[in-house]
N, C-alpha and C. Protein backbone atom coordinates (compact mmCIF):
# COMPACT_ATOMS: atom_id res chain seq x y z
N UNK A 1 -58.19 11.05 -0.83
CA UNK A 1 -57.95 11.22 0.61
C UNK A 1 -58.59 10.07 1.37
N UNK A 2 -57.77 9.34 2.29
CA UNK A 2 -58.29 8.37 3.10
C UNK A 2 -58.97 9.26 4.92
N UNK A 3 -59.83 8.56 5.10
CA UNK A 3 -60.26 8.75 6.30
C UNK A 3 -59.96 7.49 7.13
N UNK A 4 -60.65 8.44 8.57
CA UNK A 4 -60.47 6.99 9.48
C UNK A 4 -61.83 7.49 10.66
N UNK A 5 -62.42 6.85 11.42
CA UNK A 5 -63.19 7.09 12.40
C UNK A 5 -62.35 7.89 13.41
N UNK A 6 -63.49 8.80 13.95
CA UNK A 6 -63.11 9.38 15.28
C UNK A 6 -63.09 8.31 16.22
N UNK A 7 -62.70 9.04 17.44
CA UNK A 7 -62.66 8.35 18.81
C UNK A 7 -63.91 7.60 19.05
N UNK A 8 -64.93 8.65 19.12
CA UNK A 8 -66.60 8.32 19.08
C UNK A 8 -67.43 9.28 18.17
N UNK A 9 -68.55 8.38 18.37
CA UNK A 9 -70.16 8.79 17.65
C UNK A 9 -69.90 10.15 16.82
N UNK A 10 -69.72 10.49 18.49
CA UNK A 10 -70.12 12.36 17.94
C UNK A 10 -69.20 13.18 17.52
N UNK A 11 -67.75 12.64 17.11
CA UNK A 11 -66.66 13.10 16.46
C UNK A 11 -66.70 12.90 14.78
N UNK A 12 -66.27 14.26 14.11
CA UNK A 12 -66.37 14.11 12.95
C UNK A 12 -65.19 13.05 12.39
N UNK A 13 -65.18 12.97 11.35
CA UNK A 13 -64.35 12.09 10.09
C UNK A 13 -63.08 12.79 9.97
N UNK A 14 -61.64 12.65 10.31
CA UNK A 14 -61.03 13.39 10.38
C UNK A 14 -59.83 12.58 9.30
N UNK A 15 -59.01 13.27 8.54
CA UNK A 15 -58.09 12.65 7.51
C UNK A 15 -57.16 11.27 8.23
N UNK A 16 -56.87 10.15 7.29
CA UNK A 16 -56.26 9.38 7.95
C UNK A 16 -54.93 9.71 7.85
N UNK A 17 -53.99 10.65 7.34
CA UNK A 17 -53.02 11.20 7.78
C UNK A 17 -52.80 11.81 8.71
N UNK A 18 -53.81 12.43 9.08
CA UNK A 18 -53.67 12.85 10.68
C UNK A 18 -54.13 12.10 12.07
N UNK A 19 -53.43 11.60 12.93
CA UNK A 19 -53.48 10.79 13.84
C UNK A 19 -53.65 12.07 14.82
N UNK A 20 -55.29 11.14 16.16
CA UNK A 20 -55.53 12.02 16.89
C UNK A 20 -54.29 11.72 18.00
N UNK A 21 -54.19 13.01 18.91
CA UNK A 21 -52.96 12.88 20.03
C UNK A 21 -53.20 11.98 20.88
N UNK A 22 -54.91 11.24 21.15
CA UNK A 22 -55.38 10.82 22.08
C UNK A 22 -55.03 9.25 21.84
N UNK A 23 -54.55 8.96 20.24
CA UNK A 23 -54.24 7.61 20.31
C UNK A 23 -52.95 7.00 20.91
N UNK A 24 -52.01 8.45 21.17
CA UNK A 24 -50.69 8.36 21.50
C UNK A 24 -50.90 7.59 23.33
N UNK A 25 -49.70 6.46 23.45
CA UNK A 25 -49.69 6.17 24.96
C UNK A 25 -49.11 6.80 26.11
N UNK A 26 -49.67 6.19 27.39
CA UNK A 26 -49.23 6.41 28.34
C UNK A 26 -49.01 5.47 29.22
N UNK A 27 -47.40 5.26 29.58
CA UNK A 27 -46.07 6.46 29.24
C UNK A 27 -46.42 6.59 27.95
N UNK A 28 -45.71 7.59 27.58
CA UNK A 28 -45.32 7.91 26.31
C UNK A 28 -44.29 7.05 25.55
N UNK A 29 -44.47 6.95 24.52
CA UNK A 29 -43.65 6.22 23.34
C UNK A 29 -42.67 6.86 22.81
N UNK A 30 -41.27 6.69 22.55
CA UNK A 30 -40.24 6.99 21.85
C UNK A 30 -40.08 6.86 20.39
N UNK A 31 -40.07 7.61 19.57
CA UNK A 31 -39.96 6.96 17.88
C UNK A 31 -39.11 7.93 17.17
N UNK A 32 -38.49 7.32 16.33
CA UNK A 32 -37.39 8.02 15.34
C UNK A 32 -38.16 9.00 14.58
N UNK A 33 -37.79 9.87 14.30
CA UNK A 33 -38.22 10.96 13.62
C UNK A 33 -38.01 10.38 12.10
N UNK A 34 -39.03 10.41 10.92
CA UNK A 34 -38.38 9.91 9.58
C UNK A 34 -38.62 11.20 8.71
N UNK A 35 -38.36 12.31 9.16
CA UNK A 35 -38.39 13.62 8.72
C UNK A 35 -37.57 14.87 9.20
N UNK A 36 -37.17 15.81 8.57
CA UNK A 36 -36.30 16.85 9.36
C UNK A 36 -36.69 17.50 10.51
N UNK A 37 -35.85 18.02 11.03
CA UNK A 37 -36.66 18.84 12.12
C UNK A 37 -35.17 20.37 12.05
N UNK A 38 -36.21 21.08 12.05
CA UNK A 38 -34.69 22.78 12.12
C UNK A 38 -35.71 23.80 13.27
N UNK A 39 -34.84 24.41 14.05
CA UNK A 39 -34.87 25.56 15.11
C UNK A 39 -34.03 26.58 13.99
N UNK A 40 -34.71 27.90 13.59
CA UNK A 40 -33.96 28.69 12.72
C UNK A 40 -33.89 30.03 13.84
N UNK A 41 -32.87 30.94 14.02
CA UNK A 41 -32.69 32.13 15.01
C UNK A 41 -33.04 33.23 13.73
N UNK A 42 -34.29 33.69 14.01
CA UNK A 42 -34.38 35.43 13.16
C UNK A 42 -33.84 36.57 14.33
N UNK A 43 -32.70 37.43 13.87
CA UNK A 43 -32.72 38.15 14.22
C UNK A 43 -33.68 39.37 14.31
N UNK A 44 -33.39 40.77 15.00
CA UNK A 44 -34.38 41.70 14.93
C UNK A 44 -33.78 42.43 13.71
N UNK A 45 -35.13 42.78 13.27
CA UNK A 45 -35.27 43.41 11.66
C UNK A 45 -33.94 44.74 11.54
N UNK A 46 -33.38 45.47 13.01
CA UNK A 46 -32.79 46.25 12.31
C UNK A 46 -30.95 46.06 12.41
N UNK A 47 -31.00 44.98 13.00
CA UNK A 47 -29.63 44.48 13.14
C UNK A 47 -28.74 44.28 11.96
N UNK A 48 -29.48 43.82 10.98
CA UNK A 48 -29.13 43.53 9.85
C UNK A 48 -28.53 42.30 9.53
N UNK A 49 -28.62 41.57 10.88
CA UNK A 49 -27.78 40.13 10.61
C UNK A 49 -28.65 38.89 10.06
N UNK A 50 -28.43 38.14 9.67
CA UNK A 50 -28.53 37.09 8.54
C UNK A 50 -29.40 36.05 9.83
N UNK A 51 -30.39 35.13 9.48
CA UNK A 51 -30.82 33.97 10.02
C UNK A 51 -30.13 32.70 10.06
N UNK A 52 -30.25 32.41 11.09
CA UNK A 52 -28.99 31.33 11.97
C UNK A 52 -30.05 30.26 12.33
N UNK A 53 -29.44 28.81 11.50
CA UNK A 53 -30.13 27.77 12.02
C UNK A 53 -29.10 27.33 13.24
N UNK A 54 -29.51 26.84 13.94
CA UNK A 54 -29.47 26.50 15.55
C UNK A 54 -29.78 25.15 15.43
N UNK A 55 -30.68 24.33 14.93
CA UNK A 55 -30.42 23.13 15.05
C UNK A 55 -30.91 22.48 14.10
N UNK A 56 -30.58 21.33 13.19
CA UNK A 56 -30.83 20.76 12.13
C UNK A 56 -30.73 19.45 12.43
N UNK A 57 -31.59 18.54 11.92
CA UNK A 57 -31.77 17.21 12.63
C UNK A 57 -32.50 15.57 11.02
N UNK A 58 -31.78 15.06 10.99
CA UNK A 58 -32.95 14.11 10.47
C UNK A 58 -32.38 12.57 11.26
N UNK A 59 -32.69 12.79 12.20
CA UNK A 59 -32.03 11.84 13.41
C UNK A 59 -32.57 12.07 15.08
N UNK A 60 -33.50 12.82 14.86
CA UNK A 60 -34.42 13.61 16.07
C UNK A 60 -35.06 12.40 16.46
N UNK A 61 -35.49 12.54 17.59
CA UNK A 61 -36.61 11.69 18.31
C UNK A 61 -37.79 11.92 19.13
N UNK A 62 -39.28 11.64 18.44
CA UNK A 62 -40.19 12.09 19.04
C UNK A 62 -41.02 11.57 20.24
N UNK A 63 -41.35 12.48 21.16
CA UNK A 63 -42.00 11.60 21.99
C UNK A 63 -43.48 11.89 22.38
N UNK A 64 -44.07 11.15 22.09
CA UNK A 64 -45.60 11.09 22.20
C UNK A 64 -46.23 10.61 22.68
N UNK A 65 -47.20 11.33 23.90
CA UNK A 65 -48.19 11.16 24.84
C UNK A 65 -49.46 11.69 24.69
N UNK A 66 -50.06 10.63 25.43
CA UNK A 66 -51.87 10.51 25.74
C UNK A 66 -51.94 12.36 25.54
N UNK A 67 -52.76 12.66 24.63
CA UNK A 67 -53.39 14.13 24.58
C UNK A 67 -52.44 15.20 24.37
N UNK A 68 -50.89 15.25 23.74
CA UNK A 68 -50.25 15.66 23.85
C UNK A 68 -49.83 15.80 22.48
N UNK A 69 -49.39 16.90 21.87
CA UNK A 69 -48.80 17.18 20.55
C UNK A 69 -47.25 16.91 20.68
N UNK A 70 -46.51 15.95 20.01
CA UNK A 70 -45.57 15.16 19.98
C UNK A 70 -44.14 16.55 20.59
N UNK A 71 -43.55 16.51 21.45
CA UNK A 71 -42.27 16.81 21.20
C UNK A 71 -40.36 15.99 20.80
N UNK A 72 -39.97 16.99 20.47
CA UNK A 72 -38.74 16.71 19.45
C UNK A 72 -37.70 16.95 20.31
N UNK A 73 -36.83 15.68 20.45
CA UNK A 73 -35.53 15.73 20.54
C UNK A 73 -34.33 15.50 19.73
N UNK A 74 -33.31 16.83 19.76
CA UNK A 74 -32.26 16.78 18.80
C UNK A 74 -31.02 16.11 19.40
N UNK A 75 -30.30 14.98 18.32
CA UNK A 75 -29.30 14.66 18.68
C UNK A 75 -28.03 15.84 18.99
N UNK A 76 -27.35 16.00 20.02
CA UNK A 76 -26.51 17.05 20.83
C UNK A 76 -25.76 17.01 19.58
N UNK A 77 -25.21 16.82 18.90
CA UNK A 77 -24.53 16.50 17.86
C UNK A 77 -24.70 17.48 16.50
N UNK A 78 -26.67 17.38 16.66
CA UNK A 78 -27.09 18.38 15.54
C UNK A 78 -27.85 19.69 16.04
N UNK A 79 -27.34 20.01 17.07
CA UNK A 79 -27.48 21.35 17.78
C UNK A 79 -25.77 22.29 17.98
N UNK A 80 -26.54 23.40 17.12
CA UNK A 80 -24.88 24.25 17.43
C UNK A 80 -24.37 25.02 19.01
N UNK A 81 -24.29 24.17 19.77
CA UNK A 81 -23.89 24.77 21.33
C UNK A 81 -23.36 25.51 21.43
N UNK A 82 -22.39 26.03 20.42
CA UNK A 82 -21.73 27.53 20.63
C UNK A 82 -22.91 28.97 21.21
N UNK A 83 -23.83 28.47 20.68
CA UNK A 83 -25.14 29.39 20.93
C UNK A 83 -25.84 29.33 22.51
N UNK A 84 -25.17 28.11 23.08
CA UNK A 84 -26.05 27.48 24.32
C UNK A 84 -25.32 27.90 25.25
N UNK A 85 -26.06 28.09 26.87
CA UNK A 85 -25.64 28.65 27.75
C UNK A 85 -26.31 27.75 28.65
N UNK A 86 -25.81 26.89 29.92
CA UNK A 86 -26.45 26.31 30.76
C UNK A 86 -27.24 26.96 31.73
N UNK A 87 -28.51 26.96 32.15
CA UNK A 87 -29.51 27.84 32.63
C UNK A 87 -29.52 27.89 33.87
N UNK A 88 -29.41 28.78 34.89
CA UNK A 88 -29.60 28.80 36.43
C UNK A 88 -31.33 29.00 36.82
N UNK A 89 -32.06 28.82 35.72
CA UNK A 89 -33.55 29.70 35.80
C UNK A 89 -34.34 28.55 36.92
N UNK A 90 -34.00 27.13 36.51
CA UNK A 90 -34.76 26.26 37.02
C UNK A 90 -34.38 24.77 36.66
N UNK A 91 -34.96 23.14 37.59
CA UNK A 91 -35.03 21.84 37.16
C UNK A 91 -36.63 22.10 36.77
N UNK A 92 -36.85 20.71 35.98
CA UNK A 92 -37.95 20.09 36.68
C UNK A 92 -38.13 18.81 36.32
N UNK A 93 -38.82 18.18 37.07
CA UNK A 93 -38.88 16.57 37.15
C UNK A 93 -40.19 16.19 36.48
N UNK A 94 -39.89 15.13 35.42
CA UNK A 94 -40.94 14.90 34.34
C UNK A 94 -40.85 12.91 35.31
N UNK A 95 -42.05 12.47 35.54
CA UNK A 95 -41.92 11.27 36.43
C UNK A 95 -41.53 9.96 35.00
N UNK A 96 -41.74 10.53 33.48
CA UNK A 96 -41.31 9.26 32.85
C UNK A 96 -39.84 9.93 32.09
N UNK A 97 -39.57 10.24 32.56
CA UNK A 97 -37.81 10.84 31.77
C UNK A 97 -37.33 11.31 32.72
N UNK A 98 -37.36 11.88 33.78
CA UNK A 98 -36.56 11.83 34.81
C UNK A 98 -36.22 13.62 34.94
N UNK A 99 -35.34 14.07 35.73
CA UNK A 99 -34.90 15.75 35.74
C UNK A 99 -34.36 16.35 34.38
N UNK A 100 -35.20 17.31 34.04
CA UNK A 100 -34.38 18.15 33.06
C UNK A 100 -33.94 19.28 33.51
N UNK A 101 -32.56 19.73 32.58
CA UNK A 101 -31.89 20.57 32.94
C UNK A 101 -32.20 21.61 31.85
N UNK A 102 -31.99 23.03 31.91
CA UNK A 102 -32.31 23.89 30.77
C UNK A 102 -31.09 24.48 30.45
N UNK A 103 -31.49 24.99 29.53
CA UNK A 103 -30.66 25.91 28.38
C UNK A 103 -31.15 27.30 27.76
N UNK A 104 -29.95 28.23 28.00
CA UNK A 104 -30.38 29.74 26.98
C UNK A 104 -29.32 29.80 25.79
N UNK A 105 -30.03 30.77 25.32
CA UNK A 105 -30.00 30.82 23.90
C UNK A 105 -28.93 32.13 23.66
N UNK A 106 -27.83 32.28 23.15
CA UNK A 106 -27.11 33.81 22.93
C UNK A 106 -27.77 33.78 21.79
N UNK A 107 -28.11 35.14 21.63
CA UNK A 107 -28.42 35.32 20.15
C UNK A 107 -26.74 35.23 19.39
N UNK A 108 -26.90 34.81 17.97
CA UNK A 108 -25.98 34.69 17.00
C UNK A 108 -25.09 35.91 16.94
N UNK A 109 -25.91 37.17 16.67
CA UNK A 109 -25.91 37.95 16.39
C UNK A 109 -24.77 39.28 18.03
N UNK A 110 -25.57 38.68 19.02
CA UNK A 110 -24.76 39.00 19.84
C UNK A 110 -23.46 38.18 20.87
N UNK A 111 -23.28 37.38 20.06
CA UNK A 111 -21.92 36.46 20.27
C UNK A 111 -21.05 36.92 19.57
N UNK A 112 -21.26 37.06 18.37
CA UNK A 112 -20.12 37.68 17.06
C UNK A 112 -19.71 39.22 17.41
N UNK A 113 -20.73 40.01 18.55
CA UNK A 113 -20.17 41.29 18.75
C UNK A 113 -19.35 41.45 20.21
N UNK A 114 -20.06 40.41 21.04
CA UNK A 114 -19.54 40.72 22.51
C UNK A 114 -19.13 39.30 23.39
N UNK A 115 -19.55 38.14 22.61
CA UNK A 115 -18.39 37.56 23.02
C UNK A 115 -18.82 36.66 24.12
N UNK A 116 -18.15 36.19 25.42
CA UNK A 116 -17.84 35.93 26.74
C UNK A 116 -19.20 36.97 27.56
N UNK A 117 -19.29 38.14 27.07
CA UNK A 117 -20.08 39.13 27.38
C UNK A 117 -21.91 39.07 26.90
N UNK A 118 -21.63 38.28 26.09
CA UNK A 118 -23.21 38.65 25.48
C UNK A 118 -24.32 37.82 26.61
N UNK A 119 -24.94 38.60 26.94
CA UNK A 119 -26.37 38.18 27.85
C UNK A 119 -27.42 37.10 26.81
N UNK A 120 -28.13 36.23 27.55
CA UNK A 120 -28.98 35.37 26.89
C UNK A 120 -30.17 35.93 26.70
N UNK A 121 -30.62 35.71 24.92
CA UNK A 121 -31.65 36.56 24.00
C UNK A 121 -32.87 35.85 24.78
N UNK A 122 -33.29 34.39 24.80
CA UNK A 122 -33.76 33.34 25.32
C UNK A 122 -33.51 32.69 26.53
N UNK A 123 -34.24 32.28 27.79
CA UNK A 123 -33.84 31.99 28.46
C UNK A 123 -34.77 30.70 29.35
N UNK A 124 -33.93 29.44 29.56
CA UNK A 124 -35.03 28.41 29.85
C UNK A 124 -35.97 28.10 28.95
N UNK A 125 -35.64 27.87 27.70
CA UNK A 125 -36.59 27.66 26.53
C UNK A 125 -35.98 26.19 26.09
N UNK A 126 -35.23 25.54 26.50
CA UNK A 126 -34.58 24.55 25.89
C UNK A 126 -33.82 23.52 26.77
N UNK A 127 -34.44 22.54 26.67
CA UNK A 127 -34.32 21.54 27.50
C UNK A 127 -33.36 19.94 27.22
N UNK A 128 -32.48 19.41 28.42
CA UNK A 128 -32.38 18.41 28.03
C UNK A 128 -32.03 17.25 29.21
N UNK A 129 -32.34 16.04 28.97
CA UNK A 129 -32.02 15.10 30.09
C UNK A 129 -30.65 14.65 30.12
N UNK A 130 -29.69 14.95 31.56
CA UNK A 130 -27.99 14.19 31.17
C UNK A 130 -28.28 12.87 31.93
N UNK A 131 -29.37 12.43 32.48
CA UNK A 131 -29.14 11.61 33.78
C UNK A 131 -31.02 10.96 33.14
N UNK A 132 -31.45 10.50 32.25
CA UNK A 132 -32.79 10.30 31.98
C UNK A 132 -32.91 8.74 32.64
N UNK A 133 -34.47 8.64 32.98
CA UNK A 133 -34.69 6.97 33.76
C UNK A 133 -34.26 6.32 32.24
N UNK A 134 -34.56 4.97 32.64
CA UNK A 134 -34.44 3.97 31.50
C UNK A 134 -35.50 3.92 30.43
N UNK A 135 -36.54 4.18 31.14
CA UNK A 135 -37.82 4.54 29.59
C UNK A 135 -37.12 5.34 28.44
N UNK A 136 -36.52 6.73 29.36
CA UNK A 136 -35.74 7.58 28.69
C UNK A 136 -34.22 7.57 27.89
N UNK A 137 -34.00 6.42 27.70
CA UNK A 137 -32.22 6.37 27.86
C UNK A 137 -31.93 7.03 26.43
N UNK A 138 -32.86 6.52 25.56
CA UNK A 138 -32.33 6.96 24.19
C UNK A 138 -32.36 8.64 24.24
N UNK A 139 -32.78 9.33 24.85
CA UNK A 139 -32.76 10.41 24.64
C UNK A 139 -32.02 11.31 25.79
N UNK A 140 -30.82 10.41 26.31
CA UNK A 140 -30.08 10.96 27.05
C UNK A 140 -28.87 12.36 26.84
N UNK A 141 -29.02 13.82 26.85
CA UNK A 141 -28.02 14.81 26.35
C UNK A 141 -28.79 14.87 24.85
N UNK A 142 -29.92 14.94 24.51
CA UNK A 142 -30.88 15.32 23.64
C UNK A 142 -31.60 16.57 23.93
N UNK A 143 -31.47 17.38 23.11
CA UNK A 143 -32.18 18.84 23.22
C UNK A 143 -33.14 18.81 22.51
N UNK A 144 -34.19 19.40 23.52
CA UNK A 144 -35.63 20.05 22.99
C UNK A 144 -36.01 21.41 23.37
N UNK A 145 -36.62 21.58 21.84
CA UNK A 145 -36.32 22.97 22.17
C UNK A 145 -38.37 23.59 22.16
N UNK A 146 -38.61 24.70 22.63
CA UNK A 146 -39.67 25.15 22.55
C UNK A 146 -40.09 25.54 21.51
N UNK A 147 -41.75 25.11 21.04
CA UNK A 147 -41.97 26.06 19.97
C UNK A 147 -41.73 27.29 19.20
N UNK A 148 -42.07 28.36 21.02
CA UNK A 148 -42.28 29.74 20.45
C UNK A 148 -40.71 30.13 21.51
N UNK A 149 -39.86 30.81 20.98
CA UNK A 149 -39.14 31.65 22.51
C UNK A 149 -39.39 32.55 23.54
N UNK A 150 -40.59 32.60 22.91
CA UNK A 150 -41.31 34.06 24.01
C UNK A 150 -40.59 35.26 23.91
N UNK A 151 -39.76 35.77 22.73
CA UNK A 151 -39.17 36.64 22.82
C UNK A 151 -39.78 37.90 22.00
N UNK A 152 -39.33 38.99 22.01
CA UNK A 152 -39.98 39.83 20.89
C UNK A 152 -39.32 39.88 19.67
N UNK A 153 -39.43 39.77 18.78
CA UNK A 153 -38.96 39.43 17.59
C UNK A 153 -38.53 41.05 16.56
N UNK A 154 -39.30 42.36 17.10
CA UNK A 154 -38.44 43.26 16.68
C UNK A 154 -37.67 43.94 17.61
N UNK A 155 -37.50 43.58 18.83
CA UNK A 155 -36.69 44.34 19.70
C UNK A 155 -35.31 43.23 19.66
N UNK A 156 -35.79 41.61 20.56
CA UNK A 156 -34.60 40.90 20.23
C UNK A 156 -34.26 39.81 19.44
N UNK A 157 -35.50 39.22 18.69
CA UNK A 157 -35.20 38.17 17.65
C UNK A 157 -36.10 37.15 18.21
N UNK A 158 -36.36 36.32 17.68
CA UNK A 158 -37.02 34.54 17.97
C UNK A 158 -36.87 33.84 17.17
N UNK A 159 -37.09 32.80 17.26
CA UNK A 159 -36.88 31.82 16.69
C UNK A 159 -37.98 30.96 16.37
N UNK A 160 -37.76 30.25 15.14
CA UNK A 160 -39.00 29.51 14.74
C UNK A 160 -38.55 27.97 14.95
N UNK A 161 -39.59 26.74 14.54
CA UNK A 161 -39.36 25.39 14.43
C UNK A 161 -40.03 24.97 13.45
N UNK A 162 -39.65 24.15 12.51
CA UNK A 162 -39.98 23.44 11.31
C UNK A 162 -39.34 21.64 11.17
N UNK A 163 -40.69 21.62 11.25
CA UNK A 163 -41.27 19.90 11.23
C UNK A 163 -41.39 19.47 9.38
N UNK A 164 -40.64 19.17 9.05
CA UNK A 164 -40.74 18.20 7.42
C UNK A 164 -41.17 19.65 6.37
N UNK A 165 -40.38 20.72 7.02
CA UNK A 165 -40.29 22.05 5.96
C UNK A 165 -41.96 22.81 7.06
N UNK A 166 -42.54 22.28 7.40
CA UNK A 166 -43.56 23.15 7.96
C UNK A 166 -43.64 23.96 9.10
N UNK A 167 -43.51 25.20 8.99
CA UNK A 167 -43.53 26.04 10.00
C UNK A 167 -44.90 25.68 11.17
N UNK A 168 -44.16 25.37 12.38
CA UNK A 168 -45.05 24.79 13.73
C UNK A 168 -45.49 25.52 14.49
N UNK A 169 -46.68 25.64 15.09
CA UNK A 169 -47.61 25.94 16.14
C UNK A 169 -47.03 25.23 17.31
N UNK A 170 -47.22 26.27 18.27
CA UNK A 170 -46.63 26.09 19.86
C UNK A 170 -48.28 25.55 20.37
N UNK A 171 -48.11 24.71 21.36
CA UNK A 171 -48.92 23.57 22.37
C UNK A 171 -49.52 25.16 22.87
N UNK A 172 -50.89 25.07 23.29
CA UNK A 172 -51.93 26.11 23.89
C UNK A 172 -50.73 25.92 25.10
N UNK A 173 -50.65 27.11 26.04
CA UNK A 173 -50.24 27.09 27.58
C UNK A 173 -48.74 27.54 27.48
N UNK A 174 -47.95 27.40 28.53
CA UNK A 174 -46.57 27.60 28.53
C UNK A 174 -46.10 26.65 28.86
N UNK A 175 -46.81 25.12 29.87
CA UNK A 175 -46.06 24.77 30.43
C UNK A 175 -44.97 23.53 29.78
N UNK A 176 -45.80 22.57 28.80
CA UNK A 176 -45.91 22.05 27.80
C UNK A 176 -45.08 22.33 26.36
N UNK A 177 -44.10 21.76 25.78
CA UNK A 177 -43.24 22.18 24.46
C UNK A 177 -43.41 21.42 23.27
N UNK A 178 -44.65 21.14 23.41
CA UNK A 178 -45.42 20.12 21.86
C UNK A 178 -45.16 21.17 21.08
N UNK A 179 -44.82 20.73 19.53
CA UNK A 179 -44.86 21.05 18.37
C UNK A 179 -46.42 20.56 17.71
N UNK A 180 -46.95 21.52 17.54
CA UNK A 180 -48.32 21.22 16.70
C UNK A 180 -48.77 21.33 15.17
N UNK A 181 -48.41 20.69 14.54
CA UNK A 181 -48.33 20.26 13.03
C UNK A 181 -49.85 20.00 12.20
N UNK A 182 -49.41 20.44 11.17
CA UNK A 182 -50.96 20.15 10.04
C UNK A 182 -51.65 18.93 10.49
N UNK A 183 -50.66 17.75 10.44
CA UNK A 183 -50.81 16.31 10.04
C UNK A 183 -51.30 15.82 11.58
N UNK A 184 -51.35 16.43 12.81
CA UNK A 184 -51.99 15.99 14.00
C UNK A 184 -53.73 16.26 14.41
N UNK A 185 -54.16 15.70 15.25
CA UNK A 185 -55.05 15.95 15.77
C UNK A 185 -55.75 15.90 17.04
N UNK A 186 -56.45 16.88 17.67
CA UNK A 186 -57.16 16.90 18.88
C UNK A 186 -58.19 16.07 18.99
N UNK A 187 -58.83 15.89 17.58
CA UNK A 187 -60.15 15.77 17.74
C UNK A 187 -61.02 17.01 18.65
N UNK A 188 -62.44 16.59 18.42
CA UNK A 188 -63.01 17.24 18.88
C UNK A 188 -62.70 17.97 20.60
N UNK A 189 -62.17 16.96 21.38
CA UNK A 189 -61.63 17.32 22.60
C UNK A 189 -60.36 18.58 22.13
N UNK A 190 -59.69 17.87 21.82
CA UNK A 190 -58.26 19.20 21.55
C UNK A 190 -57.07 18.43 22.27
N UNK A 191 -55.97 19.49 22.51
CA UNK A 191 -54.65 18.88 22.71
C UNK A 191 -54.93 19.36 24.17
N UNK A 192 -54.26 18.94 25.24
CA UNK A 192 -53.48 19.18 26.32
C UNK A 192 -52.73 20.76 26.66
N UNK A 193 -53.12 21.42 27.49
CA UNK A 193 -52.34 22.73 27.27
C UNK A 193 -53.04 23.73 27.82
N UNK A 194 -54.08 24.29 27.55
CA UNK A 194 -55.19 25.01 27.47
C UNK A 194 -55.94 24.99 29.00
N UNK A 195 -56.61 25.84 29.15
CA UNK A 195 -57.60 26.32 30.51
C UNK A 195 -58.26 25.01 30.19
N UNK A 196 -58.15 24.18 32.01
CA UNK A 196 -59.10 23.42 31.97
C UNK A 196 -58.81 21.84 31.33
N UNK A 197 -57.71 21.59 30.82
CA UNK A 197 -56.68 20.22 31.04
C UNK A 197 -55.83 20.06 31.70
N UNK A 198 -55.48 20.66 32.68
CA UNK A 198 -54.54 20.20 33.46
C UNK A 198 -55.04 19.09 34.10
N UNK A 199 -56.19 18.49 34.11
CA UNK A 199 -56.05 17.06 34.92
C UNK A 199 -56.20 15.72 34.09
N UNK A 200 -55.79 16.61 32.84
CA UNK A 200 -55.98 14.73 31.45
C UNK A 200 -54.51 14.18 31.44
């Protein structure tokens, strides 16, 4: 196992496979994903219906900022939209990518029964830029999706995310849609997210 120094003094020795979030820039940096990335839909346990990947990717693009656990964008291409519903919930304006627009989620499970009719399982969990600044261009009509769905998982189902086969940890907070992986690090400070960073 290789190491590398912390930030400072009083930070322990942390693996050199894991890069702290704090080395990431600001703006944030754009980089090709050189690993898979899948959004899988579990239904609820008594439905009986089968798990539905939703989005499959080895063509994703990550973007990574100062104190921030990297998030993932899927090429529109390797997202199944039959599932997607354009969101009335809300914008919001990110000042280095420009307005995002959201997206809900039909469950699988209730498309195949009702159709035109089925209500969204998920809602505002999934994001994407049609109109991104120029920092942003490559990831123009690119979906990102949230860690966790916030949904209940035996009443209506959720969904998971998997980074290079590894099932991912959602960013501390709500506001924030970092994927948090083995191979990252806070360091001793931590990630972005949490009571008490909102001003890093």
């Amino acid at each position: 196992m290789r190491w590398t120094a912390a930030l400072d003094e009083k930070e322990e020795l942390i693996p050199f496979s894991a890069p702290q979030v704090w080395s990431y820039p600001r703006p944030p940096a754009l980089e090709k994903v050189p690993y898979n990335l899948k959004v899988v839909w579990n239904p609820p346990p008594q439905s009986g219906a089968p798990a539905v990947t939703i989005a499959d990717s080895n063509h994703a693009w990550a973007v990574k900022e100062t104190s921030h656990p990297p998030t993932y964008y899927f090429p529109p291409n390797d997202v199944n939209r039959e599932f997607l519903r354009e969101s009335r919930a809300r914008h919001t304006m990110c000042e280095w990518k420009g307005v995002a627009h959201y997206w809900d989620l039909i469950a699988p499970e209730e498309l195949a029964q009702k159709a035109d009719r089925a209500e969204p399982a998920v809602k505002a969990r999934i994001w994407s830029y049609p109109s991104p600044t120029p920092l942003a261009r490559d990831l123009k009509d690119h979906l990102c999706f949230y860690p966790s769905s916030q949904t209940d998982a035996a009443t209506v189902g959720s969904w998971e995310c998997f980074a290079d086969g590894e099932k991912v940890v959602a960013q501390e907070g709500d506001f924030y849609g970092g994927w948090v992986t083995s191979w990252i690090s806070g360091g001793k400070k931590g990630m972005k997210g949490g009571p008490g960073t909102w001003g890093w």
